[in-house]
PDB file of N, CA and C in Angstrom:
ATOM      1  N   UNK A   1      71.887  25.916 -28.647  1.00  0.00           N
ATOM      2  CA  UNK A   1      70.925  26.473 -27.762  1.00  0.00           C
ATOM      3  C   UNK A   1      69.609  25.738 -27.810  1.00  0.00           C
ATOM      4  N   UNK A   2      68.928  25.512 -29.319  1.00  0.00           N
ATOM      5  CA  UNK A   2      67.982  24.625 -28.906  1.00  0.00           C
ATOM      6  C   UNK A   2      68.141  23.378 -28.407  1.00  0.00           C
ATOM      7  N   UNK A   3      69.336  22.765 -28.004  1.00  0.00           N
ATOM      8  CA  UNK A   3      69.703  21.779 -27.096  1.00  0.00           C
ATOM      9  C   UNK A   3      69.086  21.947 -25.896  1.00  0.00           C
ATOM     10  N   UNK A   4      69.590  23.069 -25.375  1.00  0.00           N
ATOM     11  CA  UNK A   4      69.288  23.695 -23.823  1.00  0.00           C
ATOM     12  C   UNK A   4      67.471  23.777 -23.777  1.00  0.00           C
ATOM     13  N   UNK A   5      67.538  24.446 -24.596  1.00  0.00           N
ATOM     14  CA  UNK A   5      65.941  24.550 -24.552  1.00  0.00           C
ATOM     15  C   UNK A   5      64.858  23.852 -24.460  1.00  0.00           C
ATOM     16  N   UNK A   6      65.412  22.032 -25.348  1.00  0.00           N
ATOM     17  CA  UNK A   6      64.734  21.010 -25.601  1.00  0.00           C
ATOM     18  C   UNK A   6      64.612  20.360 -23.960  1.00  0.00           C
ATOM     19  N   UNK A   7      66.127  20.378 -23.210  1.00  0.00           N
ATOM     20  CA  UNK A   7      66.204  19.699 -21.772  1.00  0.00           C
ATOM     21  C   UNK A   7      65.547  20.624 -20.893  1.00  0.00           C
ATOM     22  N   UNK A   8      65.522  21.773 -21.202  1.00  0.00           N
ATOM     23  CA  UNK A   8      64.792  22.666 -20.091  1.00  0.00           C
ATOM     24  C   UNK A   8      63.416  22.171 -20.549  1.00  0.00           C
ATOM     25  N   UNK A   9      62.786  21.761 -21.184  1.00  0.00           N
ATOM     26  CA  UNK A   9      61.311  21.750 -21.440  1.00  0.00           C
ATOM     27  C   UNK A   9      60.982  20.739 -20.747  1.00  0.00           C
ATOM     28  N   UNK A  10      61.990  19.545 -21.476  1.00  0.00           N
ATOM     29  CA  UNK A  10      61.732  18.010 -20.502  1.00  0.00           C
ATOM     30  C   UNK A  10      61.868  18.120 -19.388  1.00  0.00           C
ATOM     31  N   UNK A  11      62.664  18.726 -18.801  1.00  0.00           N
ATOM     32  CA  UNK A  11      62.682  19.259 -16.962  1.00  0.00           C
ATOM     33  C   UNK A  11      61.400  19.722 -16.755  1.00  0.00           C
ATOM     34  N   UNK A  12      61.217  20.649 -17.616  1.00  0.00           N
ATOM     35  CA  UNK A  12      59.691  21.209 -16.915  1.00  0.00           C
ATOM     36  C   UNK A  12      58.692  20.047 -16.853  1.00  0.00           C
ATOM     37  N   UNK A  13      58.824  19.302 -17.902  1.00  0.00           N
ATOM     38  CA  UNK A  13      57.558  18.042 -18.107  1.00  0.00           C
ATOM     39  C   UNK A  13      57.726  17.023 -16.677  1.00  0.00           C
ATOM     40  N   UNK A  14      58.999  16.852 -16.592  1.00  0.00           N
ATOM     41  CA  UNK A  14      59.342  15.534 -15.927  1.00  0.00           C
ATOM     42  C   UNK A  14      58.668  15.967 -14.751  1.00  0.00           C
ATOM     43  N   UNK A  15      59.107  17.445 -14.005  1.00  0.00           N
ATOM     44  CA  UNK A  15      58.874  17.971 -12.826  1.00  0.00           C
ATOM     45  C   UNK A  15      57.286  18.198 -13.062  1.00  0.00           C
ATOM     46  N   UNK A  16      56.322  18.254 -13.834  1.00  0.00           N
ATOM     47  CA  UNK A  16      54.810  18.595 -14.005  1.00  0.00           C
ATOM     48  C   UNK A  16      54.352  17.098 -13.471  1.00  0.00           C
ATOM     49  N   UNK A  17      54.871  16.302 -14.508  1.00  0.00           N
ATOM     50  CA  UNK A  17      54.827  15.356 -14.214  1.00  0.00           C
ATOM     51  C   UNK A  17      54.201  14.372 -12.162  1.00  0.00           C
ATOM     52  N   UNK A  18      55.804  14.755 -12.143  1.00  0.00           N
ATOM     53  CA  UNK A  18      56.050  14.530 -10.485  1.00  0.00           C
ATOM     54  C   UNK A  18      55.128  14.647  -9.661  1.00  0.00           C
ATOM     55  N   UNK A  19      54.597  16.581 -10.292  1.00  0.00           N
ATOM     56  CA  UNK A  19      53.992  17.062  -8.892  1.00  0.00           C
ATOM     57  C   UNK A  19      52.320  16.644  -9.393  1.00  0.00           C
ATOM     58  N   UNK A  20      52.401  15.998 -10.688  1.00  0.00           N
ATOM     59  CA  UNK A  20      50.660  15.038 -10.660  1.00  0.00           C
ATOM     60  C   UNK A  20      50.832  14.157  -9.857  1.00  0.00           C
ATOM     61  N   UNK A  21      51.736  13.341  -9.832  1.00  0.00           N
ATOM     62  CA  UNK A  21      51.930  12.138  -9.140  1.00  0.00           C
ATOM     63  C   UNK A  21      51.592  12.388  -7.340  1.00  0.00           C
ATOM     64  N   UNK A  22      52.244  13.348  -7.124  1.00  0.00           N
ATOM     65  CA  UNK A  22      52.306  13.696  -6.120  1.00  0.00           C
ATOM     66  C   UNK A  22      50.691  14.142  -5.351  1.00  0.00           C
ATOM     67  N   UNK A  23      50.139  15.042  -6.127  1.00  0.00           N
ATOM     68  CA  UNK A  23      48.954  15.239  -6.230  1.00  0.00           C
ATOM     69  C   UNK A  23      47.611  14.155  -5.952  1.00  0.00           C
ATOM     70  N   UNK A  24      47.992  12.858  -6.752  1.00  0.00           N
ATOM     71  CA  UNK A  24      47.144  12.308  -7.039  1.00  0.00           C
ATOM     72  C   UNK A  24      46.589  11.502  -5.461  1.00  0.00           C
ATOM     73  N   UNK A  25      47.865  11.014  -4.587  1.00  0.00           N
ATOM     74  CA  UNK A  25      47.258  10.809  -3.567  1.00  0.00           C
ATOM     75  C   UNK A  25      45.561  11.904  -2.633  1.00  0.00           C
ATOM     76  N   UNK A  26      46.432  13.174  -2.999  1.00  0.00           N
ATOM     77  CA  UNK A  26      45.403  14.333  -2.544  1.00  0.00           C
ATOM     78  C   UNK A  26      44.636  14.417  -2.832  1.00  0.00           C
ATOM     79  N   UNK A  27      44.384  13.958  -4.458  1.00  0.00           N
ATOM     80  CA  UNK A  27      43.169  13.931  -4.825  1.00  0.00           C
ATOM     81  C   UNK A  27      41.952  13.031  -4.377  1.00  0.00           C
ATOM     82  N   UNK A  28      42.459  11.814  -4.095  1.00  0.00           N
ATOM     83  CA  UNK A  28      41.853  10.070  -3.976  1.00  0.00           C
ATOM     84  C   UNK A  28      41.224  10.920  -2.139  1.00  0.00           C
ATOM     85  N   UNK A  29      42.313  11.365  -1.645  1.00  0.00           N
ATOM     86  CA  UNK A  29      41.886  12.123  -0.405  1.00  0.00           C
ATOM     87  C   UNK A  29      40.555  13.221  -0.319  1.00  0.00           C
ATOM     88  N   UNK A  30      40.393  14.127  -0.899  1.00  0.00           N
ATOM     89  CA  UNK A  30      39.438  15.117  -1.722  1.00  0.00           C
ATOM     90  C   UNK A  30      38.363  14.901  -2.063  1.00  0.00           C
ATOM     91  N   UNK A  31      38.664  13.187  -2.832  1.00  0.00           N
ATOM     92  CA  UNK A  31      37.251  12.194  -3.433  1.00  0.00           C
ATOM     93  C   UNK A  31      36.472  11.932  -1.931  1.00  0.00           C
ATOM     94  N   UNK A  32      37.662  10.965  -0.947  1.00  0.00           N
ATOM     95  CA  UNK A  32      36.855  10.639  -0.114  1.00  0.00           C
ATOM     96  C   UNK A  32      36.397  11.573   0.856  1.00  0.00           C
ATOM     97  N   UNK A  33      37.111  12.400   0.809  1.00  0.00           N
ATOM     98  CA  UNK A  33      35.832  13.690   1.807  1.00  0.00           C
ATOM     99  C   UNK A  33      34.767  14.162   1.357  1.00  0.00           C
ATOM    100  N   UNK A  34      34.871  13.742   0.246  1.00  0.00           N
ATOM    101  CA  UNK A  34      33.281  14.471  -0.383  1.00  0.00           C
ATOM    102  C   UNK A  34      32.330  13.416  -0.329  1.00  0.00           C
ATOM    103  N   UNK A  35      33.269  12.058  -0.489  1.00  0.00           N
ATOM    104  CA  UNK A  35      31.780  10.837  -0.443  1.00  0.00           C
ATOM    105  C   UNK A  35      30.764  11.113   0.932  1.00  0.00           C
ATOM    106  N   UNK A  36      31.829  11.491   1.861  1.00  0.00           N
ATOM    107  CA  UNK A  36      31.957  11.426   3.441  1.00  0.00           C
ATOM    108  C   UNK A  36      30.943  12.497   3.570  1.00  0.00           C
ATOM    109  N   UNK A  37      31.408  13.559   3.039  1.00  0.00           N
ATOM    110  CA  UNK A  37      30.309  15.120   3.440  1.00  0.00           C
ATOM    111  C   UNK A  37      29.275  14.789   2.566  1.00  0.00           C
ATOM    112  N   UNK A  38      28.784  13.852   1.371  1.00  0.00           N
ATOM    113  CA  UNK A  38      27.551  13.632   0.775  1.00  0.00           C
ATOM    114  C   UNK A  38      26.692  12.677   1.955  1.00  0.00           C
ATOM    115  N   UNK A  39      27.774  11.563   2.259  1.00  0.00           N
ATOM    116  CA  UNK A  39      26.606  10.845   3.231  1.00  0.00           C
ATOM    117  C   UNK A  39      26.318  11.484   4.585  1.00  0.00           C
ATOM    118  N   UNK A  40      27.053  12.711   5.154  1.00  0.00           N
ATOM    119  CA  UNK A  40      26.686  13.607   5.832  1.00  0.00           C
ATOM    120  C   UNK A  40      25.625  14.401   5.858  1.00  0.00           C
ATOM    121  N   UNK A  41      25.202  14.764   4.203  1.00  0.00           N
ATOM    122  CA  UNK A  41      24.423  15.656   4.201  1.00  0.00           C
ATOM    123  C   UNK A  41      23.016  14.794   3.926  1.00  0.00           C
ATOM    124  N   UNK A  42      23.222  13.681   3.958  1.00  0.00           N
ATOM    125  CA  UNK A  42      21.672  12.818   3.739  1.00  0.00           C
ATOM    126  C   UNK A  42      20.871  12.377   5.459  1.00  0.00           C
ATOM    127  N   UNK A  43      22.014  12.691   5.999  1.00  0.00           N
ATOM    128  CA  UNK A  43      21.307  12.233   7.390  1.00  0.00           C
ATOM    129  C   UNK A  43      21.694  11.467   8.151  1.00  0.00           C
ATOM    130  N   UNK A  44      21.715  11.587   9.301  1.00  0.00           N
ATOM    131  CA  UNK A  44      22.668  10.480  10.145  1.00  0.00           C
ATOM    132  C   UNK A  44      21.805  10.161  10.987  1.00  0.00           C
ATOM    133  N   UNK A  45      21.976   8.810  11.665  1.00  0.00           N
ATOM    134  CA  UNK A  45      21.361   8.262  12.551  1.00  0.00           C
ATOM    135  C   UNK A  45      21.170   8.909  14.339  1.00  0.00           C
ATOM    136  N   UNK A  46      20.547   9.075  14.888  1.00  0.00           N
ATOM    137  CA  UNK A  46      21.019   9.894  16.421  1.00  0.00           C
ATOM    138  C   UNK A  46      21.160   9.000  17.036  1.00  0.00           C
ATOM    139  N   UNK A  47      22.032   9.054  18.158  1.00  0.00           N
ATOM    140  CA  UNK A  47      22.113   8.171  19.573  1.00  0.00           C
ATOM    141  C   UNK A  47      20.825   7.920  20.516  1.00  0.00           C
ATOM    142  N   UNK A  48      20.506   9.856  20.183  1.00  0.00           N
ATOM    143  CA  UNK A  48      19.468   9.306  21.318  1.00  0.00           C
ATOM    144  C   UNK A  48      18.029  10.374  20.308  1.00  0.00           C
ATOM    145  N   UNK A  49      17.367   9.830  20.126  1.00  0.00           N
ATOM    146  CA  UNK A  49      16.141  10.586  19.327  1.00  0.00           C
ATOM    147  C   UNK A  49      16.141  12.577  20.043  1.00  0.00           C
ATOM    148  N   UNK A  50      15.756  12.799  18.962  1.00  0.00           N
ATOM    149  CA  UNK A  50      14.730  13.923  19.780  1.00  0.00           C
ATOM    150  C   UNK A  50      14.082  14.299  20.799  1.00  0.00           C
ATOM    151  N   UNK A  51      13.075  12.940  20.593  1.00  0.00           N
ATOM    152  CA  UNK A  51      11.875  13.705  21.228  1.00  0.00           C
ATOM    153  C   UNK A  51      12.118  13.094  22.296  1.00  0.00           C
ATOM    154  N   UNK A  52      12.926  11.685  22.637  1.00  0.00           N
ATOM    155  CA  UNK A  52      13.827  11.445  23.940  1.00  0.00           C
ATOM    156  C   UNK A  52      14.757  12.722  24.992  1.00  0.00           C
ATOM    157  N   UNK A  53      15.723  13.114  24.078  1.00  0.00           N
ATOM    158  CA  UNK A  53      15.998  14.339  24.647  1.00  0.00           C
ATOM    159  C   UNK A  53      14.989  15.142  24.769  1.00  0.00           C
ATOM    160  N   UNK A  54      13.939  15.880  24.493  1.00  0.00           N
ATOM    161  CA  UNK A  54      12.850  16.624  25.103  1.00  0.00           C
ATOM    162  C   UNK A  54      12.761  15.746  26.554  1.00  0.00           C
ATOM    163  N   UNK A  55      12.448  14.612  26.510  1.00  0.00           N
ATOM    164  CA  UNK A  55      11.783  14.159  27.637  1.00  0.00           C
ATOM    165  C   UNK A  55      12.837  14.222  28.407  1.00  0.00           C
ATOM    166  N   UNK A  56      14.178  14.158  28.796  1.00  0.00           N
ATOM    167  CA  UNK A  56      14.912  14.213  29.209  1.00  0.00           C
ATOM    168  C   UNK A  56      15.315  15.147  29.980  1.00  0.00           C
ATOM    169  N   UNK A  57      15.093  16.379  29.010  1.00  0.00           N
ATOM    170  CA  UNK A  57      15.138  17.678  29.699  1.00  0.00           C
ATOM    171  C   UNK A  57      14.138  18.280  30.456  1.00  0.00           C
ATOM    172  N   UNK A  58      12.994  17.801  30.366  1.00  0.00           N
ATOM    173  CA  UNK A  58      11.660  18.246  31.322  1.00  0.00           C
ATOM    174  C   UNK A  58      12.126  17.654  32.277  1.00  0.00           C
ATOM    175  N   UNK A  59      12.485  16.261  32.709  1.00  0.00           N
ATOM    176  CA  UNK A  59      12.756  15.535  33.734  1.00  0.00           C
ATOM    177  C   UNK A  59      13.717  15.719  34.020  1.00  0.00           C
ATOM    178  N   UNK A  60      15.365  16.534  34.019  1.00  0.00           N
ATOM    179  CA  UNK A  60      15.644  16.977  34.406  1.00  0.00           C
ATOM    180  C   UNK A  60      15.790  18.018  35.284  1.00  0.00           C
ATOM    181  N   UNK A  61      14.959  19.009  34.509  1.00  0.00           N
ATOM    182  CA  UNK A  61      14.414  20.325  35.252  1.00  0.00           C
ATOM    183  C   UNK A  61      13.687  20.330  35.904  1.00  0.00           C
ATOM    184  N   UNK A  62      12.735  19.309  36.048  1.00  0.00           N
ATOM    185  CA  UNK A  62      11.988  19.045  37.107  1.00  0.00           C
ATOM    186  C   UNK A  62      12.655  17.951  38.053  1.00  0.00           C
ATOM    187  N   UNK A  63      13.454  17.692  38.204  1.00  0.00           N
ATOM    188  CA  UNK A  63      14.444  17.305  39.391  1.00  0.00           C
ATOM    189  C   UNK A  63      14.976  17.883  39.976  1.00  0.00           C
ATOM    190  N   UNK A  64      15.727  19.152  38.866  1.00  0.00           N
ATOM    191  CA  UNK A  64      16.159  20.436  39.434  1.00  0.00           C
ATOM    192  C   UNK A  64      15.917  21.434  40.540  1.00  0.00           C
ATOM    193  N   UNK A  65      14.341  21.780  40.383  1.00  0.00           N
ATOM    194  CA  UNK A  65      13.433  22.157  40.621  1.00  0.00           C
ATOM    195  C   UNK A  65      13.432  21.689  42.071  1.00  0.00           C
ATOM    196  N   UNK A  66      12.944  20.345  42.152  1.00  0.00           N
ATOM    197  CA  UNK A  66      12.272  19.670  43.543  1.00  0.00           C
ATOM    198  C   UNK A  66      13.742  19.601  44.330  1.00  0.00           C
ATOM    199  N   UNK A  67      14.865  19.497  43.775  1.00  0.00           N
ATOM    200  CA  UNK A  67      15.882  19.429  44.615  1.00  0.00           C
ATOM    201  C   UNK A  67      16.398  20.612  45.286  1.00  0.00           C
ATOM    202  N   UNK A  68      16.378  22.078  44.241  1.00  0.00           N
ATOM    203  CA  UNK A  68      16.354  22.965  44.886  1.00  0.00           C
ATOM    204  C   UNK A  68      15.398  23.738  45.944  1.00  0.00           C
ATOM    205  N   UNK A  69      14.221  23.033  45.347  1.00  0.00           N
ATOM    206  CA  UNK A  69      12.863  23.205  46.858  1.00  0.00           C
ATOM    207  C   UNK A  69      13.766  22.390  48.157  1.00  0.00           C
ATOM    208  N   UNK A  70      14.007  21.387  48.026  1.00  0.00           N
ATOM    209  CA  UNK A  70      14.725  20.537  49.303  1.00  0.00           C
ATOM    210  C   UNK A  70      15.242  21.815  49.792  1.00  0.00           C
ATOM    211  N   UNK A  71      16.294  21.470  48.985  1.00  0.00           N
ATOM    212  CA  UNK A  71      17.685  22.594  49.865  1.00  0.00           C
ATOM    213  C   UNK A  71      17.170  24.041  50.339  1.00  0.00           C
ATOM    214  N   UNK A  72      16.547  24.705  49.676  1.00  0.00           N
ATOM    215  CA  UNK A  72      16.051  25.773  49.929  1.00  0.00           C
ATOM    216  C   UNK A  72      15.140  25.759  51.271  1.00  0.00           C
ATOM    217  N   UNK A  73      14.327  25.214  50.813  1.00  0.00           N
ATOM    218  CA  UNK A  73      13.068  24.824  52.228  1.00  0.00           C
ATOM    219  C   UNK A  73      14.050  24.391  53.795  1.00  0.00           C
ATOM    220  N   UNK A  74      14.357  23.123  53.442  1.00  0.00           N
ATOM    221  CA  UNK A  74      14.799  22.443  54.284  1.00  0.00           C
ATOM    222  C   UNK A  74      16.393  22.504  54.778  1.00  0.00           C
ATOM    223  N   UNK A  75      17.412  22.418  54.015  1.00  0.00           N
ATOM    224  CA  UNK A  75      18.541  23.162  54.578  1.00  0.00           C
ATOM    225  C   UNK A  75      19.224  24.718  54.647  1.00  0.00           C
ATOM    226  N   UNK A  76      18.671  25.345  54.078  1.00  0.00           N
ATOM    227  CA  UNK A  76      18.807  27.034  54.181  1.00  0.00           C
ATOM    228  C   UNK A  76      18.012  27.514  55.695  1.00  0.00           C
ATOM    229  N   UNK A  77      16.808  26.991  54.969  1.00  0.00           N
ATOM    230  CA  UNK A  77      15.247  27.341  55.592  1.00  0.00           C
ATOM    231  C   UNK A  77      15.417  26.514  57.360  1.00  0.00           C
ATOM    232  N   UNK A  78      14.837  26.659  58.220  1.00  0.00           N
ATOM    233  CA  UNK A  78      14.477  25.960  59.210  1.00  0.00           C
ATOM    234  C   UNK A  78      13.784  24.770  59.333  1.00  0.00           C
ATOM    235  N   UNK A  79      12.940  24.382  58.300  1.00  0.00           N
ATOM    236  CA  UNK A  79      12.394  23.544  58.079  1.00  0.00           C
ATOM    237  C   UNK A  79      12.909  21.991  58.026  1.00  0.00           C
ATOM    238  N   UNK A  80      12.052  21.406  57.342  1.00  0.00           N
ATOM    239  CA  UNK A  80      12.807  19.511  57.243  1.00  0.00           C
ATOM    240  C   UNK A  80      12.262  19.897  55.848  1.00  0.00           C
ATOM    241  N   UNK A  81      13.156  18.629  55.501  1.00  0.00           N
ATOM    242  CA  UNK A  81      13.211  18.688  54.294  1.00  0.00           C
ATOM    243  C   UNK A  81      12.267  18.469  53.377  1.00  0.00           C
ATOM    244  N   UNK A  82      11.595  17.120  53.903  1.00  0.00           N
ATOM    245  CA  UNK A  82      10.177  16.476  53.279  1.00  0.00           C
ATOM    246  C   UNK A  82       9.378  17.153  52.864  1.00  0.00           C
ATOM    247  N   UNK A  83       9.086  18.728  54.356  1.00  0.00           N
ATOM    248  CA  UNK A  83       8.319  19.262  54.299  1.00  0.00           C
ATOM    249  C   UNK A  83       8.168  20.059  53.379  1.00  0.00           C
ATOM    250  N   UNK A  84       9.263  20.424  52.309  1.00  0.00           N
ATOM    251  CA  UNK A  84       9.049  21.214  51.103  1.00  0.00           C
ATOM    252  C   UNK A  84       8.375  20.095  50.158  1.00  0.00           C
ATOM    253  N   UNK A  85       8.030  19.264  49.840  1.00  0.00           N
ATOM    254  CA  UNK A  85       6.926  18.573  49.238  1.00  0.00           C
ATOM    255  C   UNK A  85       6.065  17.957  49.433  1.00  0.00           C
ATOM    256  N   UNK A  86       5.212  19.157  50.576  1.00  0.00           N
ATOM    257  CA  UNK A  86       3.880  18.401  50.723  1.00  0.00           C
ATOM    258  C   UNK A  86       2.934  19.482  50.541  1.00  0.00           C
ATOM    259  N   UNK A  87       1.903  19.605  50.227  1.00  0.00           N
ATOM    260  CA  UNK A  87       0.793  20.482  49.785  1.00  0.00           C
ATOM    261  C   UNK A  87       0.384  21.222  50.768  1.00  0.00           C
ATOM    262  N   UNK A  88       0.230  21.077  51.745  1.00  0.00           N
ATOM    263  CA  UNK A  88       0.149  21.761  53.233  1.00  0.00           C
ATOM    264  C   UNK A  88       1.082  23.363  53.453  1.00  0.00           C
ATOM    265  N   UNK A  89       2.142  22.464  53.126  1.00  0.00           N
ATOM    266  CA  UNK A  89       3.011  24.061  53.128  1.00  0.00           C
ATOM    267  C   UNK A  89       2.845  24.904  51.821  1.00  0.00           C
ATOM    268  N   UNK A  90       2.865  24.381  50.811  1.00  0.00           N
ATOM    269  CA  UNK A  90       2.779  25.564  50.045  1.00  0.00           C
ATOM    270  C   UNK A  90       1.309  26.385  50.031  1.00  0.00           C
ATOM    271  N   UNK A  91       0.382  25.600  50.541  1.00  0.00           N
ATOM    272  CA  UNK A  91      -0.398  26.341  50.477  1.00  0.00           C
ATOM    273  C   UNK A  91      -0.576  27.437  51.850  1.00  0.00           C
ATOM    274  N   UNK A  92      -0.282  27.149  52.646  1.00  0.00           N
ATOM    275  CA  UNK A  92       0.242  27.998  53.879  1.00  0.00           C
ATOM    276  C   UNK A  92       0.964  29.262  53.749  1.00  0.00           C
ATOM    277  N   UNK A  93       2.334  29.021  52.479  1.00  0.00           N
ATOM    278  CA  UNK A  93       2.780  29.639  51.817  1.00  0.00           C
ATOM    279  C   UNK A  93       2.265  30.810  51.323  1.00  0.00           C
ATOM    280  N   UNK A  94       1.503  30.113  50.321  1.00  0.00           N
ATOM    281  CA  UNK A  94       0.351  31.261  49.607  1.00  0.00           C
ATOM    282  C   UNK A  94      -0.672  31.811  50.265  1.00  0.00           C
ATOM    283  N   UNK A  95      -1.372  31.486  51.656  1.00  0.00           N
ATOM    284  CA  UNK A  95      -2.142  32.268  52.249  1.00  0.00           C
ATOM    285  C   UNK A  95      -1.205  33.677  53.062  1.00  0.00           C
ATOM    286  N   UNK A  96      -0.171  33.293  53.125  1.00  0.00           N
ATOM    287  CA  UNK A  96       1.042  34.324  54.094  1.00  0.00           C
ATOM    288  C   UNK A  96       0.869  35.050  52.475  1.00  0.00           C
ATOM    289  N   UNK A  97       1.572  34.882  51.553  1.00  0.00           N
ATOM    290  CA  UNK A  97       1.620  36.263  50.421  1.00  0.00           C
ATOM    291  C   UNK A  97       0.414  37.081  49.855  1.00  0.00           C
ATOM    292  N   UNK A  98      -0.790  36.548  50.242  1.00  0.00           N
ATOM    293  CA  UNK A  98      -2.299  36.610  49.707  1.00  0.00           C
ATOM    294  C   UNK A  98      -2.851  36.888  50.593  1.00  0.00           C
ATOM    295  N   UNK A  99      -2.392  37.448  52.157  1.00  0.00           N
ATOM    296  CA  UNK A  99      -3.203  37.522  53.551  1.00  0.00           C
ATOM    297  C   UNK A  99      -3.438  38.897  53.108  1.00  0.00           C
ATOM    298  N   UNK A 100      -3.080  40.068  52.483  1.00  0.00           N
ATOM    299  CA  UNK A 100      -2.935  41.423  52.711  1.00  0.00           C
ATOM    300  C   UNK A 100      -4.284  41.819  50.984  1.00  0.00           C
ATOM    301  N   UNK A 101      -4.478  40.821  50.394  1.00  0.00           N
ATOM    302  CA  UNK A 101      -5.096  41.377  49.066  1.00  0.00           C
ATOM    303  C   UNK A 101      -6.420  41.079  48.927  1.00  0.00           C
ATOM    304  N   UNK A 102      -7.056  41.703  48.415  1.00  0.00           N
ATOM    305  CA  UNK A 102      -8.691  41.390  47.780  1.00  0.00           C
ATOM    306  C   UNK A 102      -8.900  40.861  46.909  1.00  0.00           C
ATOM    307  N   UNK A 103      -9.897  39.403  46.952  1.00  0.00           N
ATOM    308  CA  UNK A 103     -10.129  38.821  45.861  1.00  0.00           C
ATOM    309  C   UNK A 103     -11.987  40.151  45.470  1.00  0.00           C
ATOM    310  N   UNK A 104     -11.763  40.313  44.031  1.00  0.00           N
ATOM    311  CA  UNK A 104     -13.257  41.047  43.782  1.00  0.00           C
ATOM    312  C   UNK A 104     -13.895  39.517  42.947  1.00  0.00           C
TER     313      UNK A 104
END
């Protein structure tokens, strides 16, 4: 019986063994995700800055803006189109909503 016992042990070793072996790729794998998530966590370079995107997005929205004045003014509206960006009308505009109120 301690025959049996001695080969059952070495089975267990051989097979411990194995599944290090086996392991060890996973590990080398494990290492390099962590090198990966350290130089992650120091900072990465951007494509496009910050404060680029800020500017980006004002000038967007203000394209937005003047394009939906077009369409609005000029193809909804009766108007031409131009005419939603010229100072003339909006202020025309604002005397029509401001005709009925008191300045004190």
């Amino acid at each position: 019986m301690s025959d049996e016992l001695e080969k059952r042990e070495k089975n267990k070793k051989a097979e411990q063994k194995e599944e290090k072996q086996k392991q060890e790729p996973h590990n080398e794998n494990r290492r390099e995700r962590r090198k990966r998530i350290r130089k992650q966590r120091k900072g990465r370079i951007r494509l496009i800055p910050i404060w680029l995107r800020l500017i980006i997005i004002i000038f967007l929205a203000a394209a937005s803006l003047v394009a939906g004045l077009v369409v609005g003014y000029g193809i909804i509206g009766d108007g031409h189109p131009a005419d939603a960006l010229k100072v003339e009308t909006w202020q025309h505009i604002v005397n029509i909503v401001t005709e009925g109120t008191e300045k004190n």
